[in-house]
N, C-alpha and C. Protein backbone atom coordinates (compact mmCIF):
# COMPACT_ATOMS: atom_id res chain seq x y z
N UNK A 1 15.09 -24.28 -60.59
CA UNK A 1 16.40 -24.20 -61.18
C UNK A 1 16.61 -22.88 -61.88
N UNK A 2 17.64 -22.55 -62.33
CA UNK A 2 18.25 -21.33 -62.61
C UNK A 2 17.75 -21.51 -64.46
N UNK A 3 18.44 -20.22 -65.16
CA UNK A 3 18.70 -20.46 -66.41
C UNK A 3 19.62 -20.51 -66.89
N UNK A 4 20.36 -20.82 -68.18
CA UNK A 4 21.55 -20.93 -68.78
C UNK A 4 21.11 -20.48 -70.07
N UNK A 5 22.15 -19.89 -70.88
CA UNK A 5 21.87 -19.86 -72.22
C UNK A 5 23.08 -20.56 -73.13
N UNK A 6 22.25 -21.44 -74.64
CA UNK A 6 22.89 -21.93 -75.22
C UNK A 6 22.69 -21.58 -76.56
N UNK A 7 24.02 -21.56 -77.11
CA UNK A 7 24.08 -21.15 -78.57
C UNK A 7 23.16 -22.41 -79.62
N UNK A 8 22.66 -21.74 -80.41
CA UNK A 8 21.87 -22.77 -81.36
C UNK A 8 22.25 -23.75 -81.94
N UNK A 9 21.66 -24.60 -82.93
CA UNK A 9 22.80 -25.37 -83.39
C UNK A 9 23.23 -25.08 -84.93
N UNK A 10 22.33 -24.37 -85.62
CA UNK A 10 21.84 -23.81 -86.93
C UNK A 10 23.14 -23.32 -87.09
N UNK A 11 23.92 -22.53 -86.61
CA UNK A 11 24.92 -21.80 -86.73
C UNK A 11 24.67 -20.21 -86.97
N UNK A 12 23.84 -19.78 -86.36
CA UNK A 12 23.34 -18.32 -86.55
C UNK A 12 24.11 -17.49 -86.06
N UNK A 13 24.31 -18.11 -84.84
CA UNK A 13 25.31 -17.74 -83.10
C UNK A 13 24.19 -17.08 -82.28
N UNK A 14 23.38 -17.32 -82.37
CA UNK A 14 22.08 -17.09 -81.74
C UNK A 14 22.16 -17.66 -80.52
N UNK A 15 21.24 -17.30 -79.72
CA UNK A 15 21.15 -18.21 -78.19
C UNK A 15 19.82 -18.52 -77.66
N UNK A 16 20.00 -19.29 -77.07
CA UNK A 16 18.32 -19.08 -76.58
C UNK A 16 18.64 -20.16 -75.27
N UNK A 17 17.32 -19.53 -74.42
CA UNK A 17 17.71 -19.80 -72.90
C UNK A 17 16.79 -20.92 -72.85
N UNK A 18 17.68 -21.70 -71.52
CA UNK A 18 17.43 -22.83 -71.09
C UNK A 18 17.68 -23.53 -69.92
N UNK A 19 16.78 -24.60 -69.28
CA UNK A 19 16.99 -24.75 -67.62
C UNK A 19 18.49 -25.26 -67.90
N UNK A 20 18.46 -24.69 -66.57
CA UNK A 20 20.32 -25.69 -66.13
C UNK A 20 20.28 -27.02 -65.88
N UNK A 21 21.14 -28.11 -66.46
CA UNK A 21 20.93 -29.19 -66.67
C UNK A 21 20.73 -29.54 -64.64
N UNK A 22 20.03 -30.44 -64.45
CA UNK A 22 20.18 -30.79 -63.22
C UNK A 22 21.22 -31.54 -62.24
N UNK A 23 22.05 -31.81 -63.43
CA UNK A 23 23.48 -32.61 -63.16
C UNK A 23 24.12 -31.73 -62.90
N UNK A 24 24.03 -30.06 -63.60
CA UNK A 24 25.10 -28.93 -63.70
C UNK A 24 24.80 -27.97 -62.07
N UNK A 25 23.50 -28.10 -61.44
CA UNK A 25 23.05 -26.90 -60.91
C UNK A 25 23.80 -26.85 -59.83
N UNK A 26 24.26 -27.74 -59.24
CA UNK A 26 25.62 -27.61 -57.63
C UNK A 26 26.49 -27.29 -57.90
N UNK A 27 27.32 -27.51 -59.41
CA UNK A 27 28.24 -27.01 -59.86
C UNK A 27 27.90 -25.09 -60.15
N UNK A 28 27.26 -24.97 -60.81
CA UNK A 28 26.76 -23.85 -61.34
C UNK A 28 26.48 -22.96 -59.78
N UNK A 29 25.88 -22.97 -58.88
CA UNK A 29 25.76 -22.57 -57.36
C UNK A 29 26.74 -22.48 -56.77
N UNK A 30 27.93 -23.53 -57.28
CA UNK A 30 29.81 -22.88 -56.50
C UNK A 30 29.80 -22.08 -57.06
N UNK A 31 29.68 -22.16 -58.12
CA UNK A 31 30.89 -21.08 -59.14
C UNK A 31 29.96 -19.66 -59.25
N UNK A 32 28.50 -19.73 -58.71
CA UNK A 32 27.76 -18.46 -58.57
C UNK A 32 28.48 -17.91 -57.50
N UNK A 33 28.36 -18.33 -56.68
CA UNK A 33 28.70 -17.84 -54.91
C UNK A 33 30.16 -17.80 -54.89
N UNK A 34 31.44 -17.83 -55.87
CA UNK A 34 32.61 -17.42 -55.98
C UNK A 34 33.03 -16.71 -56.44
N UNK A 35 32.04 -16.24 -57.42
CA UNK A 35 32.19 -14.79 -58.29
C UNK A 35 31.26 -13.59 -57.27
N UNK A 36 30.30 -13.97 -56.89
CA UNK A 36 29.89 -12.92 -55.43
C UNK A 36 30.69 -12.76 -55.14
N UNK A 37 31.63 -13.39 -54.06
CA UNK A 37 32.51 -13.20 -53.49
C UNK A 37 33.74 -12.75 -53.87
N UNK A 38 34.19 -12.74 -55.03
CA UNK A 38 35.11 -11.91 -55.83
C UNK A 38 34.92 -10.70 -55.99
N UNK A 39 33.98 -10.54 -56.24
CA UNK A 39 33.18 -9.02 -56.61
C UNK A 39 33.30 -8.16 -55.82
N UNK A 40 32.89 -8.97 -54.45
CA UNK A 40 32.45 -8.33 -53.17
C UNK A 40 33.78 -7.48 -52.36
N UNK A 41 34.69 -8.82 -52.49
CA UNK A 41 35.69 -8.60 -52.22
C UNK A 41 36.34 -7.18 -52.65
N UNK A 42 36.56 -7.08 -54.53
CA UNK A 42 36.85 -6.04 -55.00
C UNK A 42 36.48 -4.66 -54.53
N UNK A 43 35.38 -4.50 -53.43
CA UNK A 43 35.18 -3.16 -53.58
C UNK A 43 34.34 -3.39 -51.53
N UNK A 44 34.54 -2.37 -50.94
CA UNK A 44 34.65 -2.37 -49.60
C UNK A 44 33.04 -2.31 -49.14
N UNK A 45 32.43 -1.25 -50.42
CA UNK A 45 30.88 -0.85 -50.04
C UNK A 45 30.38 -2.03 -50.19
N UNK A 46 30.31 -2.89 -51.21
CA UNK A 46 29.93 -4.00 -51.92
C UNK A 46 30.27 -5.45 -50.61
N UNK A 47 31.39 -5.37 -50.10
CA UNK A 47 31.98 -6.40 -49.30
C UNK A 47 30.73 -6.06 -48.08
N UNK A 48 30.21 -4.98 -47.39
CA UNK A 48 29.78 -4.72 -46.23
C UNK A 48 28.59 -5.10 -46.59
N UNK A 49 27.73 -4.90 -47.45
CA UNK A 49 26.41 -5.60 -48.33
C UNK A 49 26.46 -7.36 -48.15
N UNK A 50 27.44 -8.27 -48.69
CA UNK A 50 27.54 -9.31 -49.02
C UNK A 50 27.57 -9.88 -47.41
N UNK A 51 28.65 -9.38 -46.34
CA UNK A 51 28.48 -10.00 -44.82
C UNK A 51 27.28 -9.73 -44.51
């Protein structure tokens, strides 16, 4: 699984990293592979890399 980071609870605003819940990780894998593709999109060199 991937990582995520979550703010503490102390209230520092600190973070500290942590697995991705296993309920979250299919969700989290769309929304990876839609921002690639946004990105990719944005720029032509980047688009020819991603096909």
């Amino acid at each position: 699984g991937g990582k995520a980071y979550q703010f503490q609870d102390d209230g520092s605003g600190k973070m500290k990293e942590i697995d991705i819940p296993s309920d979250l990780e299919d969700l989290v894998a769309s929304q990876q592979e839609q921002i690639i593709e946004r990105i990719a999109e944005s720029d032509d060199i980047l688009l020819e890399k991603y096909l």
